[in-house]
PDB file of N, CA and C in Angstrom:
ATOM      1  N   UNK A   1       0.829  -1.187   0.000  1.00  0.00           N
ATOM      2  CA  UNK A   1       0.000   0.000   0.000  1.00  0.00           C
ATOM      3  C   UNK A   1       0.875   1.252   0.000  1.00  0.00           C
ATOM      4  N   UNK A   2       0.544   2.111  -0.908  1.00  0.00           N
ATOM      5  CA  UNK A   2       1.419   3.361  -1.312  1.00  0.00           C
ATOM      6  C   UNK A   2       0.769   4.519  -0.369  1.00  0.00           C
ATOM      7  N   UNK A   3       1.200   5.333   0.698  1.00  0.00           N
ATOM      8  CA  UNK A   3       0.611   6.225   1.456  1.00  0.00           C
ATOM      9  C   UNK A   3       0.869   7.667   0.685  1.00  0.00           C
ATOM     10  N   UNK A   4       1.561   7.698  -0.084  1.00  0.00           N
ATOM     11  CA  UNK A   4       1.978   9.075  -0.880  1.00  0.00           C
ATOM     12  C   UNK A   4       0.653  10.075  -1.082  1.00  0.00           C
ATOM     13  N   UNK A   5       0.159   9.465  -2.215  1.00  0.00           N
ATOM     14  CA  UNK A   5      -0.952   9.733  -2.862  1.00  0.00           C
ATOM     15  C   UNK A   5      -2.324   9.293  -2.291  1.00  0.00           C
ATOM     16  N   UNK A   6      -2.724  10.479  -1.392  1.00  0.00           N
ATOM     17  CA  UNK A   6      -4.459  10.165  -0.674  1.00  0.00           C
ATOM     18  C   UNK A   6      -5.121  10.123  -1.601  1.00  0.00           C
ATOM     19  N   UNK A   7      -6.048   9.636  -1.804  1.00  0.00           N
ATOM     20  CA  UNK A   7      -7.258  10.203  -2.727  1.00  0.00           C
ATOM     21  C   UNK A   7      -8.307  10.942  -1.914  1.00  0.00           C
ATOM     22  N   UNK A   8      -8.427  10.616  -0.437  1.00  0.00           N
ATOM     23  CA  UNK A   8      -9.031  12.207   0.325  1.00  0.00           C
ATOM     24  C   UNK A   8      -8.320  12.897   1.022  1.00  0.00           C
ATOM     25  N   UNK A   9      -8.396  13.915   0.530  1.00  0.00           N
ATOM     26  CA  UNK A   9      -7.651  14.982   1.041  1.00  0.00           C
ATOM     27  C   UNK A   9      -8.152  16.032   1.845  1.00  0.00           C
ATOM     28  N   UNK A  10      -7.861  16.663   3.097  1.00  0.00           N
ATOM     29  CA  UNK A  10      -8.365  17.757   3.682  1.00  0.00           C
ATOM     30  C   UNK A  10      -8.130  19.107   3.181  1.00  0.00           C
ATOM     31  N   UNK A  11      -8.902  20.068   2.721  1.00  0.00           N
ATOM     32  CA  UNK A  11      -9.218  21.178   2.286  1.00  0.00           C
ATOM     33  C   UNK A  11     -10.046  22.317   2.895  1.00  0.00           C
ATOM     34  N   UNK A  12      -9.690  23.380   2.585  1.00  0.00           N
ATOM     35  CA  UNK A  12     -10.083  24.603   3.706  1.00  0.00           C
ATOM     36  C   UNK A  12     -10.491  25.657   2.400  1.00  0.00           C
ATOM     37  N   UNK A  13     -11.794  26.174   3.405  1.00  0.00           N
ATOM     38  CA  UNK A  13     -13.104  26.760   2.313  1.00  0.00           C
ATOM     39  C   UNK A  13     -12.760  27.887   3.438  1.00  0.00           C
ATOM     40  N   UNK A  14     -12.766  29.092   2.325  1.00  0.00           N
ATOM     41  CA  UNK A  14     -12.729  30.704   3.164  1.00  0.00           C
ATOM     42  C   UNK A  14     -14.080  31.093   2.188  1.00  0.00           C
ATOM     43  N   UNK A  15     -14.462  32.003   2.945  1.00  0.00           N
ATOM     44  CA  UNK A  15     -15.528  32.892   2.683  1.00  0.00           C
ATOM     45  C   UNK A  15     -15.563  34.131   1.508  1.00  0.00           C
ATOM     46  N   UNK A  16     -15.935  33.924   0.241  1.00  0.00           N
ATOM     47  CA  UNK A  16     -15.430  35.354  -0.765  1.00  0.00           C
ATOM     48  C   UNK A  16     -15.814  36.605  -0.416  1.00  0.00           C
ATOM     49  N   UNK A  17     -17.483  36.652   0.607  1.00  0.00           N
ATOM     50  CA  UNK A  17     -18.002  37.935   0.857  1.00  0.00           C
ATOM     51  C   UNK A  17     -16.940  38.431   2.059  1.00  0.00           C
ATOM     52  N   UNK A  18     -16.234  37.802   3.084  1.00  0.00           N
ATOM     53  CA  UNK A  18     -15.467  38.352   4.264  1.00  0.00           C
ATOM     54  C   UNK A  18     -14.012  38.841   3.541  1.00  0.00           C
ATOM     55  N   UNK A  19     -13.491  38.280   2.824  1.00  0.00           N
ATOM     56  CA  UNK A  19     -12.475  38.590   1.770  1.00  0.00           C
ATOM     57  C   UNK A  19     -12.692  40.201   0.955  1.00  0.00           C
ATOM     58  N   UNK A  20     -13.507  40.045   0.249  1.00  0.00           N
ATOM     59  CA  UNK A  20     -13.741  41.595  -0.210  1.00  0.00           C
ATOM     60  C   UNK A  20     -14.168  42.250   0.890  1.00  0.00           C
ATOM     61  N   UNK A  21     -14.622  41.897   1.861  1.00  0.00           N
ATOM     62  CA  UNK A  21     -14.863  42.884   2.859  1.00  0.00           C
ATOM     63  C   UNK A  21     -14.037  43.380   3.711  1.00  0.00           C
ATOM     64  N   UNK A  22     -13.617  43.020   3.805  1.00  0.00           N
ATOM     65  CA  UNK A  22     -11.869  42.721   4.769  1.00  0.00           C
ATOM     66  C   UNK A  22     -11.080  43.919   4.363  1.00  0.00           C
ATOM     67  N   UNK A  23     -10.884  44.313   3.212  1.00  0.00           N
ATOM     68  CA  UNK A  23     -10.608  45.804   2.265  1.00  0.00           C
ATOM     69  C   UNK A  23     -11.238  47.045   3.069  1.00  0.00           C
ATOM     70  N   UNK A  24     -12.555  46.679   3.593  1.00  0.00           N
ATOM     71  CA  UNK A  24     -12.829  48.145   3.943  1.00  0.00           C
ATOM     72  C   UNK A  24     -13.270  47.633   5.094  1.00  0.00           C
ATOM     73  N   UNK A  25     -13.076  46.959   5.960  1.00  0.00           N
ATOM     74  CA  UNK A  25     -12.819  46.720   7.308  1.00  0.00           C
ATOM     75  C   UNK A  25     -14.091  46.499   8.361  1.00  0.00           C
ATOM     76  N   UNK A  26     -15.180  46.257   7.052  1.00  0.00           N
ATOM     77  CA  UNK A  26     -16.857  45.959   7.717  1.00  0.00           C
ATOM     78  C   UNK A  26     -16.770  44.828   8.369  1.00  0.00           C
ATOM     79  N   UNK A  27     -16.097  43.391   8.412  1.00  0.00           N
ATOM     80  CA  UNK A  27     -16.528  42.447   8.895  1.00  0.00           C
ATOM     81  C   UNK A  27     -14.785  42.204   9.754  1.00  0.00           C
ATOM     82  N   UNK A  28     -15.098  41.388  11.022  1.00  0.00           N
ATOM     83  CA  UNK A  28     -14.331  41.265  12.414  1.00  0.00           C
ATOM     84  C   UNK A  28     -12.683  39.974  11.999  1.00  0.00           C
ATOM     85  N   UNK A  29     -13.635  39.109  10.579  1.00  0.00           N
ATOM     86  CA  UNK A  29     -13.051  38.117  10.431  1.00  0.00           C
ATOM     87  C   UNK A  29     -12.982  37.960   9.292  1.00  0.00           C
ATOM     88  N   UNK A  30     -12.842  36.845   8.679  1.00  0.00           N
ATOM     89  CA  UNK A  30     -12.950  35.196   8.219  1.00  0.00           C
ATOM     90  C   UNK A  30     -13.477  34.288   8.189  1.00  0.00           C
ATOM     91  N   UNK A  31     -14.356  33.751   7.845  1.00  0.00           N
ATOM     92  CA  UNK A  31     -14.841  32.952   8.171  1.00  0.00           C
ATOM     93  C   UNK A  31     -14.024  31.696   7.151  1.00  0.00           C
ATOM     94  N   UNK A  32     -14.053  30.410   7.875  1.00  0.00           N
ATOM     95  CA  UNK A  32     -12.821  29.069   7.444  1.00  0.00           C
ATOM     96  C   UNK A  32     -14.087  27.599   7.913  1.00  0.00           C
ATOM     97  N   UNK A  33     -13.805  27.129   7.070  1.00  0.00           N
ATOM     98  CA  UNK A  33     -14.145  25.610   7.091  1.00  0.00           C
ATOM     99  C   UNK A  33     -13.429  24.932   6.880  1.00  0.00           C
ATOM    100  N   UNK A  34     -13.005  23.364   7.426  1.00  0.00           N
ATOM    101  CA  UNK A  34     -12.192  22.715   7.094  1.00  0.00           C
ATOM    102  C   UNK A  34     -13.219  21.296   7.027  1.00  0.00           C
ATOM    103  N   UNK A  35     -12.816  20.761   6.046  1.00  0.00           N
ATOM    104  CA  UNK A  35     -13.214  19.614   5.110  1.00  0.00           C
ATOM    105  C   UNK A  35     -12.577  18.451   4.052  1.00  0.00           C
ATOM    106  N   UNK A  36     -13.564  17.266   3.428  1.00  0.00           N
ATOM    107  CA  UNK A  36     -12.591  16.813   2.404  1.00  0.00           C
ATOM    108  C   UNK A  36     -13.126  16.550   1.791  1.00  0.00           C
ATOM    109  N   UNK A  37     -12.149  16.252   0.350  1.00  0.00           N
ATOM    110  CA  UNK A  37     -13.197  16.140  -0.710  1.00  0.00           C
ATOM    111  C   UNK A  37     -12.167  15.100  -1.095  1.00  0.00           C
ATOM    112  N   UNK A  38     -12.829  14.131  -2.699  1.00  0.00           N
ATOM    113  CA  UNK A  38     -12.359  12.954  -3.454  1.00  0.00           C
ATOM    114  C   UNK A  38     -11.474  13.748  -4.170  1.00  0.00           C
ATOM    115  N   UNK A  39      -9.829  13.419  -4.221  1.00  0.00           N
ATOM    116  CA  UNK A  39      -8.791  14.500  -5.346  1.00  0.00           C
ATOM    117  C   UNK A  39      -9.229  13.453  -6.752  1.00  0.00           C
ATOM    118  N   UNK A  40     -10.362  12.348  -6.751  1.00  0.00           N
ATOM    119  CA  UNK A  40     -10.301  11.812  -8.409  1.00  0.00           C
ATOM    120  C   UNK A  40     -11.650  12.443  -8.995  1.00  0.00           C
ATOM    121  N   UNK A  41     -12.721  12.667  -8.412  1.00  0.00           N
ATOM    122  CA  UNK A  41     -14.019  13.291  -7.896  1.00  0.00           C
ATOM    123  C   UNK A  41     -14.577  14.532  -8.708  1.00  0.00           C
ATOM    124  N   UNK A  42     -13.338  15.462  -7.837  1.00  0.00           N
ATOM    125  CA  UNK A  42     -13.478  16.822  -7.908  1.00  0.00           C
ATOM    126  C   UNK A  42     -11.697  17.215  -8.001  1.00  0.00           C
ATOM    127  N   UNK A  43     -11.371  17.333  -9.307  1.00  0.00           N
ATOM    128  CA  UNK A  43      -9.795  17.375  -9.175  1.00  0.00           C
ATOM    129  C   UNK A  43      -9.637  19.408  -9.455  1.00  0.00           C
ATOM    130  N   UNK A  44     -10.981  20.057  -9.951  1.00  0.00           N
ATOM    131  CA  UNK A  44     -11.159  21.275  -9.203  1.00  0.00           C
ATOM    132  C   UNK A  44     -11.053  22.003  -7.798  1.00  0.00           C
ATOM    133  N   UNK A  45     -11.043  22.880  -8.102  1.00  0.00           N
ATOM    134  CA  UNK A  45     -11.153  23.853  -6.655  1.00  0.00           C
ATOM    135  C   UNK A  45     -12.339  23.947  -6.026  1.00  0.00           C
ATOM    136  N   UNK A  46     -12.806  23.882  -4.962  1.00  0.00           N
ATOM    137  CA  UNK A  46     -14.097  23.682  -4.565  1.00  0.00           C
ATOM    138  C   UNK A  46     -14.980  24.721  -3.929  1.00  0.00           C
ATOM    139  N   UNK A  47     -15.966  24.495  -4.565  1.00  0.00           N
ATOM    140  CA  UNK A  47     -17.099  25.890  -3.765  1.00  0.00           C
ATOM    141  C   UNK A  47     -18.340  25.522  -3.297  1.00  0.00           C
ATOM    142  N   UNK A  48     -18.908  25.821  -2.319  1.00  0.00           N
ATOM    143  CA  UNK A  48     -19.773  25.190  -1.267  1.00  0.00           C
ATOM    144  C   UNK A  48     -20.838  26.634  -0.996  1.00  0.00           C
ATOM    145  N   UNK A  49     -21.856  26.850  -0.744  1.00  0.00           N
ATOM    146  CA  UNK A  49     -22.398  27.559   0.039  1.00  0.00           C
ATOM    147  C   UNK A  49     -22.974  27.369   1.037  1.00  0.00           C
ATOM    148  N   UNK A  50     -22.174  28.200   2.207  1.00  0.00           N
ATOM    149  CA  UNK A  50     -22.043  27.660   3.543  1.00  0.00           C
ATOM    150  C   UNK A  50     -22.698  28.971   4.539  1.00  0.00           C
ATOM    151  N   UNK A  51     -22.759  28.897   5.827  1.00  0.00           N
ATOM    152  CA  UNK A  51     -23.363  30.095   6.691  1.00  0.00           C
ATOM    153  C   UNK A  51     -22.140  30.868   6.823  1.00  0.00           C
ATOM    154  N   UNK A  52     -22.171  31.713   7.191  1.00  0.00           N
ATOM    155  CA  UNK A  52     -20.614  32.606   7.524  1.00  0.00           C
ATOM    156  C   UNK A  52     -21.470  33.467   8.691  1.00  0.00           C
ATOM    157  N   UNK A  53     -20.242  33.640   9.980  1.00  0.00           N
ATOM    158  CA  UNK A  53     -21.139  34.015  10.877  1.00  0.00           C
ATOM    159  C   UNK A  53     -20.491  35.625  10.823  1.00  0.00           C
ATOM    160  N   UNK A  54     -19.781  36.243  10.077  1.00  0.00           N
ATOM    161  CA  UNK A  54     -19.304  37.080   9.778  1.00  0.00           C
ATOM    162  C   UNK A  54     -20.483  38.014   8.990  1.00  0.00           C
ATOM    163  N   UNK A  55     -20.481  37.592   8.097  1.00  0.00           N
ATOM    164  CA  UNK A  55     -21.421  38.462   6.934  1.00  0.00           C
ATOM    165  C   UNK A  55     -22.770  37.687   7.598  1.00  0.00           C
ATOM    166  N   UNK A  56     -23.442  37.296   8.706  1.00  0.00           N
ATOM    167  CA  UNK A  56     -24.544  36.818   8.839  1.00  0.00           C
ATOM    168  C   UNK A  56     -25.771  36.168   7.527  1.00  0.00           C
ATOM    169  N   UNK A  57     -24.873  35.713   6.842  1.00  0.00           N
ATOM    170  CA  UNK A  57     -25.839  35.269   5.969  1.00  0.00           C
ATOM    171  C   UNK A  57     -25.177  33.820   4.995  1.00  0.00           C
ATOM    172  N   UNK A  58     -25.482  33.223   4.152  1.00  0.00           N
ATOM    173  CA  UNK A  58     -25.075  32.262   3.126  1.00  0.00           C
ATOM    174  C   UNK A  58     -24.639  32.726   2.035  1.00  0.00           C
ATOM    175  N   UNK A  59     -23.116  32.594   1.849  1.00  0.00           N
ATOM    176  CA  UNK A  59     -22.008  33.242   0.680  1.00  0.00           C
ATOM    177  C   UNK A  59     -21.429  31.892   0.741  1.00  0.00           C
ATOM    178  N   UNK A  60     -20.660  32.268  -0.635  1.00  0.00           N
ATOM    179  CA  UNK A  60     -19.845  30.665  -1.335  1.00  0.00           C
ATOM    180  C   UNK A  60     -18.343  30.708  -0.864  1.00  0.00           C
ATOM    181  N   UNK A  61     -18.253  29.992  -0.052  1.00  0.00           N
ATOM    182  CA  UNK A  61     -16.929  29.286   0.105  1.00  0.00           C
ATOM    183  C   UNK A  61     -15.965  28.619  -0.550  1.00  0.00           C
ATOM    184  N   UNK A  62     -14.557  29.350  -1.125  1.00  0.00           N
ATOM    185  CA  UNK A  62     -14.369  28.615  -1.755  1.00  0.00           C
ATOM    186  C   UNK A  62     -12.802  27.725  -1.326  1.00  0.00           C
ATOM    187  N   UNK A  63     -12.268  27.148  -1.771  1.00  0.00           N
ATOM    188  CA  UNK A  63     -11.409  26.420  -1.536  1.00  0.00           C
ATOM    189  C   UNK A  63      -9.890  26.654  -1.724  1.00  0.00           C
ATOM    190  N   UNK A  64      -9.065  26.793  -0.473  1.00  0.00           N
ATOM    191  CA  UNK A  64      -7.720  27.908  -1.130  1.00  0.00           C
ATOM    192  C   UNK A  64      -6.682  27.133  -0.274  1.00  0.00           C
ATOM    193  N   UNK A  65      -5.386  27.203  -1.043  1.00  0.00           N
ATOM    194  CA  UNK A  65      -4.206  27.012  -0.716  1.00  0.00           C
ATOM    195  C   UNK A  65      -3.738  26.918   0.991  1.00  0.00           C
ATOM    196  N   UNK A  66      -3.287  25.414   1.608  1.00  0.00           N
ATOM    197  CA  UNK A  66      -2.985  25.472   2.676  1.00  0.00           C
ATOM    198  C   UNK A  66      -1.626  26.295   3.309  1.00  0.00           C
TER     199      UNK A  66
END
């Protein structure tokens, strides 16, 4: 058994509305999820719409560099 190559991998979803917001200093945070997805599956970047307790509402999460 080869451990190199997972085929699930853990991945971390940031928030796009706290990101542009973050520029003009309306929201406290970030909002971060951590998760996994299939790397044969979804060999894309991943986007979810999730709660963000930042922007109080449901914006798309997307999936970024550990």
């Amino acid at each position: 058994m080869a451990k190199g190559k997972d085929v699930r991998v853990k991945v971390i979803l940031e928030c796009t509305g706290c990101v542009r917001n973050s520029i003009n200093k309306e929201s406290t945070g970030i909002s971060r999820y951590i998760t996994q997805k299939n790397r044969h599956n979804t060999p894309g970047r991943l986007e979810l719409r999730k709660f963000c307790r930042y922007c109080h509402k449901h914006t798309i999460h997307r999936e970024i560099k550990k």
